[in-house]
C-alpha atoms as a PDB file:
ATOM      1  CA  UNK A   1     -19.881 -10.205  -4.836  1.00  0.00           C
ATOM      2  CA  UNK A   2     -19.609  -6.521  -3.979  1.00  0.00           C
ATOM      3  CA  UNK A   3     -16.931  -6.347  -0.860  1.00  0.00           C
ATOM      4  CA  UNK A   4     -16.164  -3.033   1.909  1.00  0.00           C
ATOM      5  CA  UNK A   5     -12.566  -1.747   2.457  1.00  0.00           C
ATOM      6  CA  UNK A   6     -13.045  -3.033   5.859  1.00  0.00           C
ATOM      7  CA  UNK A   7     -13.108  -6.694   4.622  1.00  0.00           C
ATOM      8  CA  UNK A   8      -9.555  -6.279   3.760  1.00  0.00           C
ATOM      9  CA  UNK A   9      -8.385  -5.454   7.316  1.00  0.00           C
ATOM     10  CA  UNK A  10      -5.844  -7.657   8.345  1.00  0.00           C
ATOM     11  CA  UNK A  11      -5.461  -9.616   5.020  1.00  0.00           C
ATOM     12  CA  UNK A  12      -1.699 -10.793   4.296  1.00  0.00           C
ATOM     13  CA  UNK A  13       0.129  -8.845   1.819  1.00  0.00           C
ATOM     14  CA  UNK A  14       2.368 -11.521  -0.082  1.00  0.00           C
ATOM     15  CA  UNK A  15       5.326  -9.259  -2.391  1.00  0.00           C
ATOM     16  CA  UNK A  16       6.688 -11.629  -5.116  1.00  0.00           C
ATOM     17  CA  UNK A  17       9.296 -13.341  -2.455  1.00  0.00           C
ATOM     18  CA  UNK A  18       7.069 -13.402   0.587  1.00  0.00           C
ATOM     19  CA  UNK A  19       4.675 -12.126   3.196  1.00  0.00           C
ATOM     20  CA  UNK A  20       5.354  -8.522   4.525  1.00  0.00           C
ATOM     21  CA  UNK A  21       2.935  -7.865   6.740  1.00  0.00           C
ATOM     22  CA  UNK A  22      -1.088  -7.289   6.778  1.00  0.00           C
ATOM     23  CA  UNK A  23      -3.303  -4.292   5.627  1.00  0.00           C
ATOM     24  CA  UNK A  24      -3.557  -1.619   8.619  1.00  0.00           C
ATOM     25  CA  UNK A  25      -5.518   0.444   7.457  1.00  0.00           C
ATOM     26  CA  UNK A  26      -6.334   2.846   3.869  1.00  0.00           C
ATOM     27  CA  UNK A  27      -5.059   6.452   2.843  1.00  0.00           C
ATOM     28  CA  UNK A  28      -8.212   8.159   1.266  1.00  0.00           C
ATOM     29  CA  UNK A  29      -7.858  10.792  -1.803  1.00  0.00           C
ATOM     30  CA  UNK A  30     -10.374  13.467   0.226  1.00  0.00           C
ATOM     31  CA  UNK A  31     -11.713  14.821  -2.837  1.00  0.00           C
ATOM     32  CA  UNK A  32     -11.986  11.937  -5.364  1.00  0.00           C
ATOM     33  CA  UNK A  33     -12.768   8.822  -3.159  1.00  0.00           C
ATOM     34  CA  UNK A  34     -10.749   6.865  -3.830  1.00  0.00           C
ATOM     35  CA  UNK A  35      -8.075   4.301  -1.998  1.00  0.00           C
ATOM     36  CA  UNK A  36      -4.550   6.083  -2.812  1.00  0.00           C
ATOM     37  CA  UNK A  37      -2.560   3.524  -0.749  1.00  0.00           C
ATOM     38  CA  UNK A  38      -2.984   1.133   1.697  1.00  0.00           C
ATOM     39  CA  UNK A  39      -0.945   1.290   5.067  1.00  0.00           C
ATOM     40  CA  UNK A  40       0.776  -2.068   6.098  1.00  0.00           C
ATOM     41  CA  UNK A  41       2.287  -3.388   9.412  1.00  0.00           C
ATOM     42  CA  UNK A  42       5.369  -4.598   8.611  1.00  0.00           C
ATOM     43  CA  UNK A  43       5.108  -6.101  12.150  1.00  0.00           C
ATOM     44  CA  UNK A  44       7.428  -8.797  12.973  1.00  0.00           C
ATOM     45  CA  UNK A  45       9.684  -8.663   9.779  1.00  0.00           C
ATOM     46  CA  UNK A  46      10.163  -4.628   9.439  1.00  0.00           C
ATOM     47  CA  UNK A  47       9.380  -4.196  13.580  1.00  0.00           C
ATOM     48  CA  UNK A  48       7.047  -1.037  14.007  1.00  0.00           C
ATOM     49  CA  UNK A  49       7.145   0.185  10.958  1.00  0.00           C
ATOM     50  CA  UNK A  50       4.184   1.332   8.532  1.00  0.00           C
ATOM     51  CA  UNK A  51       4.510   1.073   4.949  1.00  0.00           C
ATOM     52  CA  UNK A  52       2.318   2.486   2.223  1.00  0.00           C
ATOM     53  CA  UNK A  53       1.822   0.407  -1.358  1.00  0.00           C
ATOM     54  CA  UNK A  54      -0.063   2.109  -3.877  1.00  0.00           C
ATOM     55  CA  UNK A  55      -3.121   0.204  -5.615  1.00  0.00           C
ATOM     56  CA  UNK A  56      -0.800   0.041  -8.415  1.00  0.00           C
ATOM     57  CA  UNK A  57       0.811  -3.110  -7.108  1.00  0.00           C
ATOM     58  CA  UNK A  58      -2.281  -4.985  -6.063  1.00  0.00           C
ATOM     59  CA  UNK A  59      -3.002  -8.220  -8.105  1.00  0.00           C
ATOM     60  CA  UNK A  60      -6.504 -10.064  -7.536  1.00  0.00           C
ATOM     61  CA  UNK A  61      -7.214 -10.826  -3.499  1.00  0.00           C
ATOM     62  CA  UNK A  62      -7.521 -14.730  -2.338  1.00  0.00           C
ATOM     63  CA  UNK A  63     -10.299 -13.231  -0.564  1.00  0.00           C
ATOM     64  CA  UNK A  64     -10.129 -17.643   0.609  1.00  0.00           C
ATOM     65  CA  UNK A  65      -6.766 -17.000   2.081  1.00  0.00           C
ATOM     66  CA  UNK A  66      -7.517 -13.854   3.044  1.00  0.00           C
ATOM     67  CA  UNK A  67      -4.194 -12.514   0.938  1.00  0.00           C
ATOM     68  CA  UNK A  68      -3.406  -9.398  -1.568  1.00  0.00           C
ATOM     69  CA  UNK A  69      -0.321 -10.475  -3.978  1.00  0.00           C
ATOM     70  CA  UNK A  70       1.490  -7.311  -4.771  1.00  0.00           C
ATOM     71  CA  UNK A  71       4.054  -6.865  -7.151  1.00  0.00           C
ATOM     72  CA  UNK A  72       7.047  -5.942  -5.565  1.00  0.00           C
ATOM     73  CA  UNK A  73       9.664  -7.131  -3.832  1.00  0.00           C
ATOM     74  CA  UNK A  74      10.515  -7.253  -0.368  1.00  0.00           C
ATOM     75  CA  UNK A  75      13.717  -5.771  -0.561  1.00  0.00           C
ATOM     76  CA  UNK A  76      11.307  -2.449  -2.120  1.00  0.00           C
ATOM     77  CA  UNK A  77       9.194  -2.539   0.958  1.00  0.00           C
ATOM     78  CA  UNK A  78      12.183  -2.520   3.326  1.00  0.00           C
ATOM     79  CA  UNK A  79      14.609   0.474   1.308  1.00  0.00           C
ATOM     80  CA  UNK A  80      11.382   2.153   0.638  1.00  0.00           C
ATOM     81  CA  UNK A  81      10.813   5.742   2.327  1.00  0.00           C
ATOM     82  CA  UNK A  82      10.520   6.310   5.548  1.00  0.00           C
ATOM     83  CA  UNK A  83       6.489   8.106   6.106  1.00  0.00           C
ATOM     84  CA  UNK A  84       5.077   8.662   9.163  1.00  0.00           C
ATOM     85  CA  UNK A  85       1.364   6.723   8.696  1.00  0.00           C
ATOM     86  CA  UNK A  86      -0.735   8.705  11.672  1.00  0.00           C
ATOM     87  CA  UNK A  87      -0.405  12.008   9.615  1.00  0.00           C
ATOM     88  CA  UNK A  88      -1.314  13.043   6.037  1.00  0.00           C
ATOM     89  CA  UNK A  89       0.709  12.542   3.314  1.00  0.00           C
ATOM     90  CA  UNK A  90       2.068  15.349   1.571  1.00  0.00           C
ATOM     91  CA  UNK A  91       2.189  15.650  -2.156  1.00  0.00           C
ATOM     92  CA  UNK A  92       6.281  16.381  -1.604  1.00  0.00           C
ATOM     93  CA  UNK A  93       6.374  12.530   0.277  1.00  0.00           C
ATOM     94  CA  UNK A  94       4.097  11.195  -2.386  1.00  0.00           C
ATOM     95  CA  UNK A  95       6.319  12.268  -5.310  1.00  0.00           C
ATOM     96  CA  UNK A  96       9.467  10.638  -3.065  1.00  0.00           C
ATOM     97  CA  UNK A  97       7.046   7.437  -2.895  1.00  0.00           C
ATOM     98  CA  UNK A  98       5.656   7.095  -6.245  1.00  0.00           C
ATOM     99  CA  UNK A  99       8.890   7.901  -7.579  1.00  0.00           C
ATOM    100  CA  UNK A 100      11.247   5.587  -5.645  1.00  0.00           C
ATOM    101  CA  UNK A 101       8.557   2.892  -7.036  1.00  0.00           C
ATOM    102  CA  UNK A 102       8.665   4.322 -10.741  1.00  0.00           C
ATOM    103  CA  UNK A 103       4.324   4.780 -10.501  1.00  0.00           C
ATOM    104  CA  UNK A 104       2.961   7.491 -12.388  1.00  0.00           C
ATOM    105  CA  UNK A 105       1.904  10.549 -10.454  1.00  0.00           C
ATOM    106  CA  UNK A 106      -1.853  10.270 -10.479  1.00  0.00           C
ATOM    107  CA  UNK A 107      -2.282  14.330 -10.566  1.00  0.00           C
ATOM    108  CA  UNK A 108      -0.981  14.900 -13.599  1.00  0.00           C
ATOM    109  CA  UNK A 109      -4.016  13.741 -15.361  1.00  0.00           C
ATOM    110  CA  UNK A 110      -4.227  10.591 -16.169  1.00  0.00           C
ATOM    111  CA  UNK A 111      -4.748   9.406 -11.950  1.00  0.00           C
ATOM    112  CA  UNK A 112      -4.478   5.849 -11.046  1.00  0.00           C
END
């Protein structure tokens, strides 16, 4: 069954050692089309903050449950950098991001 971004709105996100929020909203790659990370409330564990997780770290949705596993940890999500979600990301905070998580940088060719 063919599913829209918007259907994952509001699903949990579960790291491997427990819920860290639910999906916000998406960062879009303007000239490819593609999802290049999905924004998540930390709400009432990381209070106000926004966190971006790259596709990378997305196992298969209970789409039941209305859950995304991802594979990382908690403790990632919380030391992870600090980004500022209402603005775009630049390629200098995506290197910091990518990096800090050890994902390849998907502009040097081989893209995510």
């Amino acid at each position: 069954m063919l599913r829209t971004v918007r259907d994952l709105q509001g699903y949990a996100i579960r790291a491997t050692d427990g819920v860290i929020g639910e999906v916000a909203d998406f960062f879009f790659d303007d000239e490819d089309w593609v999802i290049r990370y999905l924004v998540v409330d930390a709400g009432t564990w990381l209070r106000g903050r926004h966190v971006l997780i790259s596709p990378v770290a997305i196992g298969h949705p209970d789409w039941m449950a209305q859950l995304l596993p991802v594979s990382i940890t908690k403790d990632q999500v919380k030391n992870s950098p600090d980004i500022d979600t209402r603005k775009p990301v630049s390629r200098q905070h995506e290197t910091e991001h990518l990096g800090y998580y050890g994902y390849p940088f998907y502009w040097g060719g081989a893209g995510l």
